[in-house]
Protein backbone atom coordinates (compact mmCIF):
# COMPACT_ATOMS: atom_id res chain seq x y z
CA UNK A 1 131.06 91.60 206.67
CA UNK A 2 128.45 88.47 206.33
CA UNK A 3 125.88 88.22 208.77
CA UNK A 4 123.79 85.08 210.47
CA UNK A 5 120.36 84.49 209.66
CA UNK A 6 119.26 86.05 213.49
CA UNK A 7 120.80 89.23 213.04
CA UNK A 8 118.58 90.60 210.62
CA UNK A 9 116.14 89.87 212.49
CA UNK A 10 114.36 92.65 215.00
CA UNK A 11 113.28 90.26 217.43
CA UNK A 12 116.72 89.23 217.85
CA UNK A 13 118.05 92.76 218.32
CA UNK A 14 115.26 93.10 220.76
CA UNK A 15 116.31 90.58 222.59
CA UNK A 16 119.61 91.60 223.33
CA UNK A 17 118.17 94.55 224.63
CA UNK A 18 115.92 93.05 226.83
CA UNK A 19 119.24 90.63 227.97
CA UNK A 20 121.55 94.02 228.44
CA UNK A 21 118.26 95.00 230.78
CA UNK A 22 117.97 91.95 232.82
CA UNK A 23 121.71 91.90 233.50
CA UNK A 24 121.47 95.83 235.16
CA UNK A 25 118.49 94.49 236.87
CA UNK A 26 120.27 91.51 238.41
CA UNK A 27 123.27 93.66 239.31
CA UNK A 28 120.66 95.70 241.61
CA UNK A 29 119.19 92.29 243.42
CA UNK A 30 119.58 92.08 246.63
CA UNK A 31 121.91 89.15 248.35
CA UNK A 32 119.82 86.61 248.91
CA UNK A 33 118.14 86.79 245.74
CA UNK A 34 120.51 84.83 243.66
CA UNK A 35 117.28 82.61 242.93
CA UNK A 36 115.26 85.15 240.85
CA UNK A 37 119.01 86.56 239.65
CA UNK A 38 120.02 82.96 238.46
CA UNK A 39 116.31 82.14 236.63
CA UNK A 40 116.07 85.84 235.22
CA UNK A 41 119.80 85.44 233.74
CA UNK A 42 118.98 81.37 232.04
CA UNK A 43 115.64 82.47 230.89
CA UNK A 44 116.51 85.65 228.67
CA UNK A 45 119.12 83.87 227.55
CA UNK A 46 117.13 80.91 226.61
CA UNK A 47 115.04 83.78 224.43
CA UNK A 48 118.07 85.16 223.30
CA UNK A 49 119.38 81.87 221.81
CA UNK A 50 116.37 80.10 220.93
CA UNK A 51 115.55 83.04 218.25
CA UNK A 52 119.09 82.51 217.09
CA UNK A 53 118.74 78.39 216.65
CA UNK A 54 115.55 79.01 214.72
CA UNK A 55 116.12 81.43 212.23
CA UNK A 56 119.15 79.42 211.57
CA UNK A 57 116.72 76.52 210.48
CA UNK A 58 115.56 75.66 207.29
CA UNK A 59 112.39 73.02 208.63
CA UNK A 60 109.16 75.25 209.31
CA UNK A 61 108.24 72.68 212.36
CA UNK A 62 111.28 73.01 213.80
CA UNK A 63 111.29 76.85 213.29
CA UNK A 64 107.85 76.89 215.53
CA UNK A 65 109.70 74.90 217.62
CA UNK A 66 112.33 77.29 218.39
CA UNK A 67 110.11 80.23 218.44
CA UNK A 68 107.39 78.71 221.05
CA UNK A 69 110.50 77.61 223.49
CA UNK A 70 111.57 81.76 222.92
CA UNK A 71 108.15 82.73 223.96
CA UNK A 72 107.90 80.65 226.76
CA UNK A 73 111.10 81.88 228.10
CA UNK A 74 109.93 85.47 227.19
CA UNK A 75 106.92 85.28 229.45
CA UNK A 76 109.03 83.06 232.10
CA UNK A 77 111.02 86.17 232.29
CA UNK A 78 107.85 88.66 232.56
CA UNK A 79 106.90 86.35 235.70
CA UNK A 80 110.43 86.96 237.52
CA UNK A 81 109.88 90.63 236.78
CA UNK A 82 106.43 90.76 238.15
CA UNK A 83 107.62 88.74 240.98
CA UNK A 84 110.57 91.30 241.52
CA UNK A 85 108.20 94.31 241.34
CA UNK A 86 105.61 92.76 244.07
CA UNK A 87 108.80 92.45 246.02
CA UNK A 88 109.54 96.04 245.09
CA UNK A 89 112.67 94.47 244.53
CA UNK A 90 113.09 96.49 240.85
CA UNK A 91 112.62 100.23 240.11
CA UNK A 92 109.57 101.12 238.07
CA UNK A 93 111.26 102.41 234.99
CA UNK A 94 113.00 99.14 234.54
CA UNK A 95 110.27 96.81 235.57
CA UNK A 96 108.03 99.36 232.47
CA UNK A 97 110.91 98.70 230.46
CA UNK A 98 111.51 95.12 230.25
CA UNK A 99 107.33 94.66 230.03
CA UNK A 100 107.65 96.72 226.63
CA UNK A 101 110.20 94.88 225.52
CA UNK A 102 109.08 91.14 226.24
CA UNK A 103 105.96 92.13 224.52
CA UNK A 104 107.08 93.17 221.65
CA UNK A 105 109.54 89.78 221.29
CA UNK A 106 106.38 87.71 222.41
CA UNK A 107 104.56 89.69 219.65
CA UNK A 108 106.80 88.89 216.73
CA UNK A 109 107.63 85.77 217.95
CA UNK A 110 103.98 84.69 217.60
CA UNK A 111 104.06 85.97 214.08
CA UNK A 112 107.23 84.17 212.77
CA UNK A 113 105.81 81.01 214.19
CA UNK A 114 102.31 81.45 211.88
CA UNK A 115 104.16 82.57 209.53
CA UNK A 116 106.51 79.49 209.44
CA UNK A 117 103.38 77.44 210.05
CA UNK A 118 101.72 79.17 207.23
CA UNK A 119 104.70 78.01 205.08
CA UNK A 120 104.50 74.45 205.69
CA UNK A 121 105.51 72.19 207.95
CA UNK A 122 107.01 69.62 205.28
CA UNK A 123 108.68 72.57 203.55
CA UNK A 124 112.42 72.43 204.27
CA UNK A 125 115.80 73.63 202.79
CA UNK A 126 117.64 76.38 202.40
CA UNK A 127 115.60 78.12 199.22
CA UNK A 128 112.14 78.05 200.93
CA UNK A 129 113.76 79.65 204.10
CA UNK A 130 115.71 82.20 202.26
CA UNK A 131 112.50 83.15 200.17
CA UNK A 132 110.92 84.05 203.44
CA UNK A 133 113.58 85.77 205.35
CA UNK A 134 112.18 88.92 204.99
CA UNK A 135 108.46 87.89 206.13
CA UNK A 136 110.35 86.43 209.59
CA UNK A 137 111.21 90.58 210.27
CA UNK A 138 108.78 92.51 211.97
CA UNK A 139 108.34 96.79 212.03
């Protein structure tokens, strides 16, 4: 079976995590949240996909691109949650939860993006980005 450029990646695969989270999270809202339920549900999977559109590039700039618009939507989701937990609107273990796991995608996030800054900027095609595929994964 072949596999996409994001799937290697652990950033990716926490990610999905962190999306399989926010959805039992959301299912636990109460009516009348929709609001937080909507923006929680577009912002991890603005992370989710982001990750995916720029690991699937071959231009460094436009790989920093996708990977700052991840983190942003990382931390946009860390706000709903600590929104949701002043609300006591969440239980504890999965406001901890999605914390650890939004700062460990913010984390490597930050590192693919120096790392494809580090690269180059004018660098592009598909034998620079596949010479540094392995860099992109973090522990």
């Amino acid at each position: 079976m072949s596999y996409f450029d994001h799937e290697k990646l652990d950033v990716y695969r926490a990610s999905i995590r962190f999306n399989v989270l926010a959805d039992t999270i959301i299912e636990q809202l109460p009516r009348g949240r929709s609001y937080l339920a909507d923006q929680l549900q577009r912002a991890g999977t603005s992370v989710l996909l982001n990750i995916a559109e720029g690991a699937g590039e071959y231009a460094s700039n436009e790989k920093i691109r996708f990977y700052r618009m991840a983190k942003r939507s990382a931390t946009e989701c860390a706000a709903i949650l600590d929104l949701c937990q002043e609300l006591r609107l969440i239980e504890e273990k999965f406001y901890a939860e999605g914390r650890e796991l939004l700062a460990r995608i913010v984390a490597m996030l930050i590192r693919m993006a120096q790392g494809a800054y580090q690269s180059g900027s004018h660098t592009t095609g598909p034998a620079h980005a596949h010479a540094h595929a392995h860099e992109m994964s973090a522990p």
